[in-house]
N, C-alpha and C. Protein backbone atom coordinates (compact mmCIF):
# COMPACT_ATOMS: atom_id res chain seq x y z
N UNK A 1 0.84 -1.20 0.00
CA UNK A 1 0.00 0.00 0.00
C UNK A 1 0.88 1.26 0.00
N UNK A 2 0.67 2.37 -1.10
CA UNK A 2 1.30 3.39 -0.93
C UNK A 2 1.09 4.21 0.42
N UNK A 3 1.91 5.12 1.09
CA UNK A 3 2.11 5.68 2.37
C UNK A 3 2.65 6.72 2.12
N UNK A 4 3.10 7.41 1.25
CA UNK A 4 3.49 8.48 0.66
C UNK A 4 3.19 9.11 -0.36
N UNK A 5 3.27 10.85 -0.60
CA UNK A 5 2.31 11.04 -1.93
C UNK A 5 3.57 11.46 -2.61
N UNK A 6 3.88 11.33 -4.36
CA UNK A 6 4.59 11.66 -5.05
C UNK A 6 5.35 13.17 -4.59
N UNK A 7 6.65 13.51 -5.66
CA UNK A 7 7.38 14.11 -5.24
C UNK A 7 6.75 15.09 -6.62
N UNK A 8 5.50 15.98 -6.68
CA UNK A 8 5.15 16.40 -7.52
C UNK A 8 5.05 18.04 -7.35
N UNK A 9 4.79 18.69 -8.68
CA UNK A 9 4.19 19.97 -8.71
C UNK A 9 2.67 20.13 -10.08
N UNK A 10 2.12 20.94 -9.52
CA UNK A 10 0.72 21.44 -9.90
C UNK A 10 0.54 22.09 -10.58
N UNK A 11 0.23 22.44 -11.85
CA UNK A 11 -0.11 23.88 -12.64
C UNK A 11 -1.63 23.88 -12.65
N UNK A 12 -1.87 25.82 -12.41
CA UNK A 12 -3.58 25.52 -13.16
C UNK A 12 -3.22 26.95 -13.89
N UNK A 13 -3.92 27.77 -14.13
CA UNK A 13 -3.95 28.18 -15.44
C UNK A 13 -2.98 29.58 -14.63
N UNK A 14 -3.19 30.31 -13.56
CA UNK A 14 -2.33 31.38 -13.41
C UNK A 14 -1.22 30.88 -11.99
N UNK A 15 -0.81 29.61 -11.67
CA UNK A 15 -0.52 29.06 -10.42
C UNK A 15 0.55 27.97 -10.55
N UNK A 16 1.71 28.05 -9.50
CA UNK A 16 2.11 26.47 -9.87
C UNK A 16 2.57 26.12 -8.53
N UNK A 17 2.25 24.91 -8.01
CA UNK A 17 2.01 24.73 -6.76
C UNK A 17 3.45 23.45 -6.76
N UNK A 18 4.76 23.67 -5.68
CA UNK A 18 5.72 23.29 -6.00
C UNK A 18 6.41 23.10 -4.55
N UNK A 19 7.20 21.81 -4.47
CA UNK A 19 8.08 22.16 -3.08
C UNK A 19 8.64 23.52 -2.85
N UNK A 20 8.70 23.52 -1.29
CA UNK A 20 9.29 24.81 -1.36
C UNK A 20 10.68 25.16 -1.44
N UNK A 21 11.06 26.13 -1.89
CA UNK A 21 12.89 26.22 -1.63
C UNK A 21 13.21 27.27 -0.97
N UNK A 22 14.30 26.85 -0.79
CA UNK A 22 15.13 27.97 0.21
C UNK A 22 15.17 29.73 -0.26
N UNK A 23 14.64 29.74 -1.46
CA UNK A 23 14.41 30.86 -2.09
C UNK A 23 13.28 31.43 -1.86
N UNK A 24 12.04 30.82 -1.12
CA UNK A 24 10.74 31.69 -0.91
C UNK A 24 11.10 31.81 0.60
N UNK A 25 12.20 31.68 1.41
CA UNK A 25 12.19 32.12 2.75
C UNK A 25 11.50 33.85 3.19
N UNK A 26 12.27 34.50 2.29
CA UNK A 26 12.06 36.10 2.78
C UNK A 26 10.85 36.25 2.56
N UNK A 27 9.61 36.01 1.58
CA UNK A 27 8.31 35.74 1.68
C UNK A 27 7.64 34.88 2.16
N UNK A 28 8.29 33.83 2.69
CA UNK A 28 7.58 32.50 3.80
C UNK A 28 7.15 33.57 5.04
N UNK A 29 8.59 34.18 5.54
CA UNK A 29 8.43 34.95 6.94
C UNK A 29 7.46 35.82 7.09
N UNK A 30 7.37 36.86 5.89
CA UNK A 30 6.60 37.98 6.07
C UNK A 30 4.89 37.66 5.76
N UNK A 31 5.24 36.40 5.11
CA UNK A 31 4.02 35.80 5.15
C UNK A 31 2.94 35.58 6.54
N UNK A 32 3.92 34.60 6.97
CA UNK A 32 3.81 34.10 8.61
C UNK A 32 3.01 34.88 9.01
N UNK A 33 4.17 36.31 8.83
CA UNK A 33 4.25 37.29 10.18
C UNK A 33 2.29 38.17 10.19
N UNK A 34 1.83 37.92 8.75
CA UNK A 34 1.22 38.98 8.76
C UNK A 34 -0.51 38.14 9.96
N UNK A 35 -1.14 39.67 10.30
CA UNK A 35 -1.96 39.16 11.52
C UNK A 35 -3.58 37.96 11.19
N UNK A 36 -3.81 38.02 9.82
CA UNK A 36 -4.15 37.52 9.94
C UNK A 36 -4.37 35.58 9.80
N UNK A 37 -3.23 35.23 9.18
CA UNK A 37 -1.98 34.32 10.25
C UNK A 37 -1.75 33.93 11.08
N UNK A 38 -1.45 34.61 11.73
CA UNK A 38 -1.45 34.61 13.39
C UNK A 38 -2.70 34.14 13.79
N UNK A 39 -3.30 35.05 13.62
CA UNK A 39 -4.95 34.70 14.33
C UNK A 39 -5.69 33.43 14.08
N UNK A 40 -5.22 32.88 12.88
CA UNK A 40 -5.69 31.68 12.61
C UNK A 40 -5.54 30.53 12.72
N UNK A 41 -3.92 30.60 12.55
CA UNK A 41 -2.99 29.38 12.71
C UNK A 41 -1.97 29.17 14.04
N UNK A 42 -1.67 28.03 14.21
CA UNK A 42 -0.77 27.66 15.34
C UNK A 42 0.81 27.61 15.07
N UNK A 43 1.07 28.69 13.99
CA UNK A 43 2.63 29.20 13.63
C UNK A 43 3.73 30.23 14.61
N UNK A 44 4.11 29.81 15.06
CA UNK A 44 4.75 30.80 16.06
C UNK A 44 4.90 31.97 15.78
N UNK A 45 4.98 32.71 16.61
CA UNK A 45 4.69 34.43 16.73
C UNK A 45 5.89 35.05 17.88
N UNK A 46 6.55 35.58 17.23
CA UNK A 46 6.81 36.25 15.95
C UNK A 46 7.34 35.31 15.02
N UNK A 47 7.43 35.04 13.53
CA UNK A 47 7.81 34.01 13.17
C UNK A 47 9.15 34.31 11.99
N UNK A 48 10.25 33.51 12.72
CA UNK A 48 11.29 34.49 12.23
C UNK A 48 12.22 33.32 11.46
N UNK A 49 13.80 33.97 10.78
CA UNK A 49 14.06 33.37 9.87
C UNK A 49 14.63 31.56 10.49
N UNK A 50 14.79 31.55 11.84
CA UNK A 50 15.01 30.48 11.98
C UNK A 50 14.04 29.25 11.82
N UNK A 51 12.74 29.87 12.09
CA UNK A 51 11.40 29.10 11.56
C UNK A 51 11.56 29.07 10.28
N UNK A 52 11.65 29.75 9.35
CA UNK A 52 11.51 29.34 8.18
C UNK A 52 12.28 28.41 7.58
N UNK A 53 13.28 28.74 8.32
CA UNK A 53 14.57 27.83 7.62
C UNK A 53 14.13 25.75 7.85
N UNK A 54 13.92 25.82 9.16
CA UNK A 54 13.35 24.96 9.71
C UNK A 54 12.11 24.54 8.67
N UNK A 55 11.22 24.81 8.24
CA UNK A 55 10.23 24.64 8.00
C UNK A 55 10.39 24.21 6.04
N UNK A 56 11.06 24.76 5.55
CA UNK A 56 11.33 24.93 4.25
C UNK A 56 12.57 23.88 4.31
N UNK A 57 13.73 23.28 4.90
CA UNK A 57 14.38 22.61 5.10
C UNK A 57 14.53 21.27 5.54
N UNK A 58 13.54 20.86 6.67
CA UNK A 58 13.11 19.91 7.66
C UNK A 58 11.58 19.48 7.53
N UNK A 59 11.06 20.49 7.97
CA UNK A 59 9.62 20.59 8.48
C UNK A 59 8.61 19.73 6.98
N UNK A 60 8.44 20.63 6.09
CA UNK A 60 7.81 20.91 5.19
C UNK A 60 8.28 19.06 3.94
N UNK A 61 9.32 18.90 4.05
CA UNK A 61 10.26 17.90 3.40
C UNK A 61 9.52 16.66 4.20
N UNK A 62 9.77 16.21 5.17
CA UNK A 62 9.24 15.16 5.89
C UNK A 62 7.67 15.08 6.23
N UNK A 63 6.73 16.21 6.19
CA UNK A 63 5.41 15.97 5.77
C UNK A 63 5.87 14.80 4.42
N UNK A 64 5.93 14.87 3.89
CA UNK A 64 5.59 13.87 2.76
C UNK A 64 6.64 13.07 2.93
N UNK A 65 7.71 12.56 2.95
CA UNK A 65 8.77 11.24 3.48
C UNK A 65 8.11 10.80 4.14
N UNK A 66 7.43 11.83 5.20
CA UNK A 66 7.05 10.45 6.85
C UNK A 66 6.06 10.04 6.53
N UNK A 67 5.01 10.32 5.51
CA UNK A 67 3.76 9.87 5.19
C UNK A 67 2.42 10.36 5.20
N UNK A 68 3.00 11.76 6.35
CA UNK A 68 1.64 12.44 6.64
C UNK A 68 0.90 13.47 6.23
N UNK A 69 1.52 13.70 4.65
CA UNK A 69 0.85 14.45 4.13
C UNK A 69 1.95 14.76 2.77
N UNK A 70 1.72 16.49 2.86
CA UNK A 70 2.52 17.39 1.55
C UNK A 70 2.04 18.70 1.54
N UNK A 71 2.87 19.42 1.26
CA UNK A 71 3.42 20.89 1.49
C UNK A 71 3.70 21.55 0.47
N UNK A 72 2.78 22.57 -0.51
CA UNK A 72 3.05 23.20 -1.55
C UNK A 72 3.23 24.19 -1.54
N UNK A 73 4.09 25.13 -1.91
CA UNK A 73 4.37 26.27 -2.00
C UNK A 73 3.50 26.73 -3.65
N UNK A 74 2.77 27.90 -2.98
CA UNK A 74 2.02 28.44 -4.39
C UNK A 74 2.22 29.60 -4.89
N UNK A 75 3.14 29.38 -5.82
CA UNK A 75 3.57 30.64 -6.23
C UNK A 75 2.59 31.13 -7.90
N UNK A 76 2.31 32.60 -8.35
CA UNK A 76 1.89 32.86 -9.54
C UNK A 76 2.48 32.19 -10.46
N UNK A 77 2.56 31.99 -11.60
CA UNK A 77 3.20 31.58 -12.73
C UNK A 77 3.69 32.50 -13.72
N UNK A 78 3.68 33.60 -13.55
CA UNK A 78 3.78 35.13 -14.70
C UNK A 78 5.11 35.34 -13.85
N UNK A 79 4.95 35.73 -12.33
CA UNK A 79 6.08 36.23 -11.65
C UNK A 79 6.79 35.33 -10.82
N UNK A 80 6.56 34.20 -10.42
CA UNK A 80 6.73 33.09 -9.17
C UNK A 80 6.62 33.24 -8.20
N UNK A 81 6.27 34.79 -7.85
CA UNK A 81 6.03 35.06 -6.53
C UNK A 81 5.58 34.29 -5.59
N UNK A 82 5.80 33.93 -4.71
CA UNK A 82 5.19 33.36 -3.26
C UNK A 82 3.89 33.89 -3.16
N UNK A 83 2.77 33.30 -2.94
CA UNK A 83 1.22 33.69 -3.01
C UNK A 83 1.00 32.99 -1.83
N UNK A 84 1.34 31.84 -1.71
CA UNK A 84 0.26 31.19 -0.44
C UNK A 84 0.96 29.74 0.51
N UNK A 85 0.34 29.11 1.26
CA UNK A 85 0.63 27.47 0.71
C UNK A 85 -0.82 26.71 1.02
N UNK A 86 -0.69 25.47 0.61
CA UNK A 86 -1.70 24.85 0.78
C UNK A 86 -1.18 23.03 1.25
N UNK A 87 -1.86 22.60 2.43
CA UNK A 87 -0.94 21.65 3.04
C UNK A 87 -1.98 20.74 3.49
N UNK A 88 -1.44 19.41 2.88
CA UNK A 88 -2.21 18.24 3.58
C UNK A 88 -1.78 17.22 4.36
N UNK A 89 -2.46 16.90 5.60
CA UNK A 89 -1.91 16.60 6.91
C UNK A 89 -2.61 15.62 7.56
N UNK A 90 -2.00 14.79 8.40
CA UNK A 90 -2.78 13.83 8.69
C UNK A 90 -3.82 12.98 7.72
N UNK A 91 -2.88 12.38 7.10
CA UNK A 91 -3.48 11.82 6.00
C UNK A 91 -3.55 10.18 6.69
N UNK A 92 -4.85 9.26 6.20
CA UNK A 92 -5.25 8.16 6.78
C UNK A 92 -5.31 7.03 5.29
N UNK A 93 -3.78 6.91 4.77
CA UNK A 93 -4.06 5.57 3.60
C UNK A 93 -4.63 4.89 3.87
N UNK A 94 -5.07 4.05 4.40
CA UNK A 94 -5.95 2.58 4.43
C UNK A 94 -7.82 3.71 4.35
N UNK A 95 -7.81 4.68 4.48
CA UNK A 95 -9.16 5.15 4.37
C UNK A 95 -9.20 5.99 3.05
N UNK A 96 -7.99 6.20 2.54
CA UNK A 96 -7.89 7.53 1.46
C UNK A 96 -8.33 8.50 1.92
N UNK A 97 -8.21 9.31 3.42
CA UNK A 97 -8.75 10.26 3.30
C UNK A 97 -7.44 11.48 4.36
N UNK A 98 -7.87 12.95 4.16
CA UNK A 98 -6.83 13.86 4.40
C UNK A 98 -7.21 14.88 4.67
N UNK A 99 -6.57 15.85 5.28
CA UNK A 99 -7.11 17.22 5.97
C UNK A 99 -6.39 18.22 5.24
N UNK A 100 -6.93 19.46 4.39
CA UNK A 100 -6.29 19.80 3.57
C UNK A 100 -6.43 21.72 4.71
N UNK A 101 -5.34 22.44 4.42
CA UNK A 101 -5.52 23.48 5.06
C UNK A 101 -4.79 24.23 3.76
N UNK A 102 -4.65 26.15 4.04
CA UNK A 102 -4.21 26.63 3.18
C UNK A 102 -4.11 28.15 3.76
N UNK A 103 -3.17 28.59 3.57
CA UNK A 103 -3.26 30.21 3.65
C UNK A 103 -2.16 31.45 2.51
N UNK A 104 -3.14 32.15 2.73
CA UNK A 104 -3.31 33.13 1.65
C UNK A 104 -1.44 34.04 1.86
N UNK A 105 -0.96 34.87 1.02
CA UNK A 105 -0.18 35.90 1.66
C UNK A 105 -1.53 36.89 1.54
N UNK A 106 -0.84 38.24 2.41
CA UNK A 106 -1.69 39.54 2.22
C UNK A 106 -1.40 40.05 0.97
N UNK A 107 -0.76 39.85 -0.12
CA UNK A 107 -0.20 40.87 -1.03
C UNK A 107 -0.99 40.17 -1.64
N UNK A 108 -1.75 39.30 -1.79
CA UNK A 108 -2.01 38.34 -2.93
C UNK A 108 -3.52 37.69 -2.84
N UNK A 109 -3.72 38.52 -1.57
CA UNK A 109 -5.82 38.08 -1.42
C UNK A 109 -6.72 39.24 -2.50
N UNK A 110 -7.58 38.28 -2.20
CA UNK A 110 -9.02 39.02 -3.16
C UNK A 110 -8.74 38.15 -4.30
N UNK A 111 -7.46 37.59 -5.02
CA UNK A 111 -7.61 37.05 -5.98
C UNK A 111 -7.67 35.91 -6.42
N UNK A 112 -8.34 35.10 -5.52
CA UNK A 112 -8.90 33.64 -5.60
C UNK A 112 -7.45 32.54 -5.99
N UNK A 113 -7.06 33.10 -5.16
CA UNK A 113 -5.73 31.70 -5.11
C UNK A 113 -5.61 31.24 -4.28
N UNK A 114 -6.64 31.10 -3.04
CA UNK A 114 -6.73 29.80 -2.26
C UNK A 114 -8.04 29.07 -2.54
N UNK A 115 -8.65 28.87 -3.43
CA UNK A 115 -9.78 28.55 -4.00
C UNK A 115 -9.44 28.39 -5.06
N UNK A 116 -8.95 28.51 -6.28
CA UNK A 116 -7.56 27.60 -7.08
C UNK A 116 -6.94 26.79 -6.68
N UNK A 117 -6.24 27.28 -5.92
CA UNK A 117 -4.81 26.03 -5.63
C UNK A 117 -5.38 24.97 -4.55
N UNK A 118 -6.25 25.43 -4.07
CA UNK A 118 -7.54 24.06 -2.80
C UNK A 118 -7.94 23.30 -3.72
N UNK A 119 -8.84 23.76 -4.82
CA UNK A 119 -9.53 22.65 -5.81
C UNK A 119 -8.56 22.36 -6.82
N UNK A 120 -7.01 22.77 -7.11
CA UNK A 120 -6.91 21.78 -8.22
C UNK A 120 -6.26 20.63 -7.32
N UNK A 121 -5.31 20.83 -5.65
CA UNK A 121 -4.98 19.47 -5.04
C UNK A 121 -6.24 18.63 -4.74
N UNK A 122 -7.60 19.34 -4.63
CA UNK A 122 -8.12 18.19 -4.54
C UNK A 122 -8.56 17.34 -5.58
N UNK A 123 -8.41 18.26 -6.86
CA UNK A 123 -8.62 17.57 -8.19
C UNK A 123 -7.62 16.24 -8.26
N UNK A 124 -6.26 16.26 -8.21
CA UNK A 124 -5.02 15.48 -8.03
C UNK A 124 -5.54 14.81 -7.21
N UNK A 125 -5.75 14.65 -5.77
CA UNK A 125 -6.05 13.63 -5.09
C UNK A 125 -7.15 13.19 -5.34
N UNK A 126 -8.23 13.29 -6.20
CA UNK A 126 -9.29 12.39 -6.22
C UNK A 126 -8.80 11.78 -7.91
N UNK A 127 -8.34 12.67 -8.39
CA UNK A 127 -8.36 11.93 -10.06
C UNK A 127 -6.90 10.92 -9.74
N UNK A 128 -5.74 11.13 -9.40
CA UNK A 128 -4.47 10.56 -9.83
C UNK A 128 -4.16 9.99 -8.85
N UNK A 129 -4.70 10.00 -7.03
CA UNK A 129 -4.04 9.72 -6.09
C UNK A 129 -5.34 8.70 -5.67
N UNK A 130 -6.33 8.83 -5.91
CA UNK A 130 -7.72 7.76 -5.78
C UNK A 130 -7.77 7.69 -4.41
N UNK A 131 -8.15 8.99 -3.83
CA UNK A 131 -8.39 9.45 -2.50
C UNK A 131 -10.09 9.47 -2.61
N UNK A 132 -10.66 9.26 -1.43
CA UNK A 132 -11.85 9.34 -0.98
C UNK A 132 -12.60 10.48 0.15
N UNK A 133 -11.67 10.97 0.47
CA UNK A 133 -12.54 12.18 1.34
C UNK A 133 -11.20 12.86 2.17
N UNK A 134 -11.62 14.46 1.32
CA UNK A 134 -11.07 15.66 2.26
C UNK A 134 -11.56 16.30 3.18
N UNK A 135 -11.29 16.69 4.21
CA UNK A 135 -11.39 17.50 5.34
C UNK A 135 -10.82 18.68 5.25
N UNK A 136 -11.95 19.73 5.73
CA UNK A 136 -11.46 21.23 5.82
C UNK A 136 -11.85 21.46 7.58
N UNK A 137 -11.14 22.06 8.36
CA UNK A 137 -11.31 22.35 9.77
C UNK A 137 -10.98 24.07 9.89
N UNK A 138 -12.54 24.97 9.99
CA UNK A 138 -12.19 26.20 10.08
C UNK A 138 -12.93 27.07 11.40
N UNK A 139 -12.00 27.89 11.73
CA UNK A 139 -11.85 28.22 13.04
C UNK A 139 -13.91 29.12 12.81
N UNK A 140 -14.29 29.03 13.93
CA UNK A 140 -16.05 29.46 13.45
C UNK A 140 -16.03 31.18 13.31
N UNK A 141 -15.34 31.82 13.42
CA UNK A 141 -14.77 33.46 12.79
C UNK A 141 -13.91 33.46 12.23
N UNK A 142 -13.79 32.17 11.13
CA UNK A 142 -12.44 32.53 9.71
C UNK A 142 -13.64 32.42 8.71
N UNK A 143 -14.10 33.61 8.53
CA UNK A 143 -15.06 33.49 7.16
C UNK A 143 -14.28 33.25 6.00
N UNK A 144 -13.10 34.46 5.86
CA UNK A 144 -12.39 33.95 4.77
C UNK A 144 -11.95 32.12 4.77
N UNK A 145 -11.83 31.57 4.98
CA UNK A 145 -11.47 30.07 5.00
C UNK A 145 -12.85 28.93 4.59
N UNK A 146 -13.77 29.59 5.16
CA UNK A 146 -15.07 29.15 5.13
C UNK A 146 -15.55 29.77 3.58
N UNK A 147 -15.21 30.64 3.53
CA UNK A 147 -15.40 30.67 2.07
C UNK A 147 -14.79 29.60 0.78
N UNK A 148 -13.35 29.92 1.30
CA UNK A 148 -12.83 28.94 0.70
C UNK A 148 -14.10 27.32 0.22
N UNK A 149 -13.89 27.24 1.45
CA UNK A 149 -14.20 25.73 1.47
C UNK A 149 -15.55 25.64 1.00
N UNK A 150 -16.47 26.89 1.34
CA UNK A 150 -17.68 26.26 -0.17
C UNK A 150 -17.66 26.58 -1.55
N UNK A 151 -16.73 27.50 -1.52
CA UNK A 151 -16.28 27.71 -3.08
C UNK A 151 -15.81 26.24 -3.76
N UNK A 152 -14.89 25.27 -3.20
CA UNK A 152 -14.36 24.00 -3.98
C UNK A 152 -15.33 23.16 -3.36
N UNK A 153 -17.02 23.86 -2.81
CA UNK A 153 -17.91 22.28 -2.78
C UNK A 153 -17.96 21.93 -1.64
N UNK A 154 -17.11 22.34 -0.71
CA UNK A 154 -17.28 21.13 0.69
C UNK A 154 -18.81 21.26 1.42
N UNK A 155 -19.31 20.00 1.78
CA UNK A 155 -20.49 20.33 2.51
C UNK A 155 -20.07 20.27 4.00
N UNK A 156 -20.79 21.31 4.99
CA UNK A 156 -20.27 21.65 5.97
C UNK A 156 -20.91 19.90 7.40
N UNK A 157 -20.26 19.49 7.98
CA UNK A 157 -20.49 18.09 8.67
C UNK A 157 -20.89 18.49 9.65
N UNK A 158 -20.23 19.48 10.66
CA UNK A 158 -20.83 19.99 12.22
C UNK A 158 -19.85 20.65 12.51
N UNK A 159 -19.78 20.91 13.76
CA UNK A 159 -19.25 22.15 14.72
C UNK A 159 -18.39 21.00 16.09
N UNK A 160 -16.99 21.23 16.16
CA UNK A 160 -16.08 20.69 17.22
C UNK A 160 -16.26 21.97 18.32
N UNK A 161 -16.38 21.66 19.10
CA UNK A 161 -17.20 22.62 20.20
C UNK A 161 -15.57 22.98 20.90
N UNK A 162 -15.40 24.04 21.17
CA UNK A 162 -13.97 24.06 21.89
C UNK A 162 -13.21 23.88 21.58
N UNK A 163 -12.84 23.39 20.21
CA UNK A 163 -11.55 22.24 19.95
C UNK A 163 -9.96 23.52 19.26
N UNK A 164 -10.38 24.54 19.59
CA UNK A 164 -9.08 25.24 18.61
C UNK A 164 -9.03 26.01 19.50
N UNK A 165 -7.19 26.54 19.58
CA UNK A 165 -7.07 27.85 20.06
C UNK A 165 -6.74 28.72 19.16
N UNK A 166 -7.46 30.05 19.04
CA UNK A 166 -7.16 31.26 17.80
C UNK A 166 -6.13 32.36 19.18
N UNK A 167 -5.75 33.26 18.32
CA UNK A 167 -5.26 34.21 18.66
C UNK A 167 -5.79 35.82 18.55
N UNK A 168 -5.99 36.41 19.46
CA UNK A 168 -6.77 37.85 18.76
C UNK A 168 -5.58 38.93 19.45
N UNK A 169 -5.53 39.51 19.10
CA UNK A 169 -4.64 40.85 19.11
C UNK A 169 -4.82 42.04 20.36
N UNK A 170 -4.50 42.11 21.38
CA UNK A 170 -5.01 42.81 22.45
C UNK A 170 -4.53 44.25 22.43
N UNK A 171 -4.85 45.34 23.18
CA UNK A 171 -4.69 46.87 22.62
C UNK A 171 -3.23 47.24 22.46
N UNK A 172 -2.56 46.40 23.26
CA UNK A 172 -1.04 46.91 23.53
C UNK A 172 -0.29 46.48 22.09
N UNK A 173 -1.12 45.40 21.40
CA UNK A 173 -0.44 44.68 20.14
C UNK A 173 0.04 43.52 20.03
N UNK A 174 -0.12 43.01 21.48
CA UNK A 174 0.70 42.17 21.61
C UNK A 174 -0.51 40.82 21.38
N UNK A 175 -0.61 39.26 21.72
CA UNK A 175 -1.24 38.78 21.80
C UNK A 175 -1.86 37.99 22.26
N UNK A 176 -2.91 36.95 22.42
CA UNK A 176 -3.61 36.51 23.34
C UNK A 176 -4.55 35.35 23.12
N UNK A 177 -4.24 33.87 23.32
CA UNK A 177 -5.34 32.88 23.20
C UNK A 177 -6.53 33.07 23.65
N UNK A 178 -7.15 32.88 22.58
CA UNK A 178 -8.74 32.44 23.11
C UNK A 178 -9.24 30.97 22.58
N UNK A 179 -10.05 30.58 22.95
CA UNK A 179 -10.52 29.30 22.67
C UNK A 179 -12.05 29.28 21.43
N UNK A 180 -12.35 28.56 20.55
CA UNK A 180 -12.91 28.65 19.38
C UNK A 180 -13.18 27.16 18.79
N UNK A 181 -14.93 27.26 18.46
CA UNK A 181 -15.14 25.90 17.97
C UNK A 181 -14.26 25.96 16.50
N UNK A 182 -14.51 24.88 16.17
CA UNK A 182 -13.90 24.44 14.97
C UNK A 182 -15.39 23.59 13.89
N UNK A 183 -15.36 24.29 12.74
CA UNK A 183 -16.35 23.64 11.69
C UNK A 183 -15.57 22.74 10.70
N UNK A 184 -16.22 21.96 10.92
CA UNK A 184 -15.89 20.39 9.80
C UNK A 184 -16.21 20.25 8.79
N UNK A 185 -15.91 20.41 7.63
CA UNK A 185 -16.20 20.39 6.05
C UNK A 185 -15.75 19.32 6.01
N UNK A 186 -16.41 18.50 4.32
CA UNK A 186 -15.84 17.27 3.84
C UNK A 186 -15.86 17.39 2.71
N UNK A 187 -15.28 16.90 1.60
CA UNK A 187 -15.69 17.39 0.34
C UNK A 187 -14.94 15.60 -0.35
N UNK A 188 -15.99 15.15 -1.20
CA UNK A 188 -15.96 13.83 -1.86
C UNK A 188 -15.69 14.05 -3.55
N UNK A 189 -14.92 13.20 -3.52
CA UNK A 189 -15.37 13.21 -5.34
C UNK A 189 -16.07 13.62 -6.02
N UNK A 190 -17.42 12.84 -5.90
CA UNK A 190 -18.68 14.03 -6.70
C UNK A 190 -19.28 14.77 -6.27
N UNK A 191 -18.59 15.39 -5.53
CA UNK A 191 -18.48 16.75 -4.85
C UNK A 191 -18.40 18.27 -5.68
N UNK A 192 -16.74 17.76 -6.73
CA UNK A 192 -16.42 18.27 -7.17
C UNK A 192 -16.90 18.60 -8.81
N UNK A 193 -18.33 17.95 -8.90
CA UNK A 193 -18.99 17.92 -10.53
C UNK A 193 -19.24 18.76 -10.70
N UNK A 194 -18.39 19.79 -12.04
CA UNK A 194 -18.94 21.21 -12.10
C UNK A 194 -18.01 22.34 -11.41
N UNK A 195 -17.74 21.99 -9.93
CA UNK A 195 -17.35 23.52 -9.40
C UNK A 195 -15.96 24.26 -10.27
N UNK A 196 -15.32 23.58 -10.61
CA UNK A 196 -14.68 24.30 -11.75
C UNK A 196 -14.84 25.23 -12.58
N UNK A 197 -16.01 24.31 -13.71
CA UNK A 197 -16.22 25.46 -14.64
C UNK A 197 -17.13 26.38 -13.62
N UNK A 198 -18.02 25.90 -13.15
CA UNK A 198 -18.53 27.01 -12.45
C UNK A 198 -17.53 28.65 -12.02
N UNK A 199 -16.98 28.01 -11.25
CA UNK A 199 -15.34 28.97 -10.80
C UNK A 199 -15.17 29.81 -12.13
N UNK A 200 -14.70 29.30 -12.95
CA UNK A 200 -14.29 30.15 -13.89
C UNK A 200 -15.44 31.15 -14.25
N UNK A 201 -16.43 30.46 -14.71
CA UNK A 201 -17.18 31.11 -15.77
C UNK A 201 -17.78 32.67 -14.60
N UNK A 202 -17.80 32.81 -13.29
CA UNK A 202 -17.78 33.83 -12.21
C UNK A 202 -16.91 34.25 -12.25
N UNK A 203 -15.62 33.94 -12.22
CA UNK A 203 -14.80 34.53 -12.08
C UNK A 203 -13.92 35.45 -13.47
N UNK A 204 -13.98 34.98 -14.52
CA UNK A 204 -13.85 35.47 -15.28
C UNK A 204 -12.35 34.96 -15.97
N UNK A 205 -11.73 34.04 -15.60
CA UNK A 205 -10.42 33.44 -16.08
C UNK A 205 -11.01 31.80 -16.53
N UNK A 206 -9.57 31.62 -16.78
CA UNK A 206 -10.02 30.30 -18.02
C UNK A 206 -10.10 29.39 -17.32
N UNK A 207 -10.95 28.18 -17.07
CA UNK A 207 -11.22 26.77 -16.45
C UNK A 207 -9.81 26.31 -15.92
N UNK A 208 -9.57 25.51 -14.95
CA UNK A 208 -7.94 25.45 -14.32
C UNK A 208 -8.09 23.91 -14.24
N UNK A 209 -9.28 23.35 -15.28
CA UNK A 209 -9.55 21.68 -14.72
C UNK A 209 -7.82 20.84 -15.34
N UNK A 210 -7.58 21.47 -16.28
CA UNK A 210 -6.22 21.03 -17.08
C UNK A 210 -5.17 21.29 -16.39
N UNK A 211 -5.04 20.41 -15.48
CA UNK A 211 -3.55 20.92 -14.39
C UNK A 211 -2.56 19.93 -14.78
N UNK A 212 -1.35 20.02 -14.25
CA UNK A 212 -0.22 18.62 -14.90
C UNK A 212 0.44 18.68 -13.21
């Protein structure tokens, strides 16, 4: 039984989703750093170049060696810029199924590249990897994320009562756990009938179903 996912990269029509290298560090960090980031995710704060190094070196590399997933760096395709990543974790082979997460940079929202680069890995894992069910887990005040996730289809499963800690920003600047349910998306194979062209034909760019 396979236990690992290929050593691959992604194209969709303005995107190419690729290990990361030691070359997107200075935009990994400032990525990190920015707040809403923080607030969402469990990335250390302040998050500095020794994290990245770590993460782009170690971290990010052994998600996929050890089995438990894969780590894309999503950069544009016009400029290569660093745009986002999108990461799947805790992955369960004997069930085909995986928890897919993703975040945006700030320089690079509003323009639907975590809603791209979400549906074409899940395109890959249901067409080439013969996976059976993704998981989306979003904090219950990350609308942006929740968007995400009905944009590529997911139907929403229930509400983990308590189960996350977010971060909110207190007056001094500094910051501060709070505790936050967590909503459960799932999104299946024929899940995905349609939301593509759909995507496009709203959005106004060319269908991204043709990825390599």
């Amino acid at each position: 039984m396979t236990t690992t996912f290929p050593d691959v990269s992604i194209s969709t029509e303005r995107l190419v989703l690729r290990p990361f290298e030691p070359a997107d560090i200075p935009a990994h960090i400032e990525m990190m750093n920015d707040e809403m980031v923080v607030a969402w995710t469990s990335v250390p704060h302040p998050y500095t170049q020794a994290d990245a190094e770590k993460w782009v070196g170690a971290i990010a590399p052994a998600e996929r060696t050890g089995g438990r997933g894969i780590a894309f760096a999503v950069t544009e395709f016009l400029t290569q810029r660093l745009v986002g990543v999108v990461r799947l974790r805790n992955t369960n082979w004997y069930a085909l199924a995986t928890e897919v997460s993703y975040v945006t940079a700030p320089w690079a929202r509003g323009e639907g590249y975590a809603t791209e680069s979400a549906l074409a890995v899940a395109q890959w894992l249901f067409r080439d990897q013969k996976f059976e069910r993704i998981e989306v887990r979003t904090a219950a005040d990350n609308t942006a994320s929740q968007q995400v996730a009905q944009k590529i289809g997911c139907i929403s499963e229930g509400v983990l009562r308590n189960a996350w800690i977010a971060r909110s920003q207190t007056e001094d600047g500094g910051w501060t756990d709070i505790r936050t349910d967590l909503i459960v998306w799932s999104l299946l194979p024929e899940d995905l009938e349609g939301v593509a062209e759909q995507m496009a034909d709203a959005s106004g760019y060319a269908s991204f179903t043709d990825w390599n």
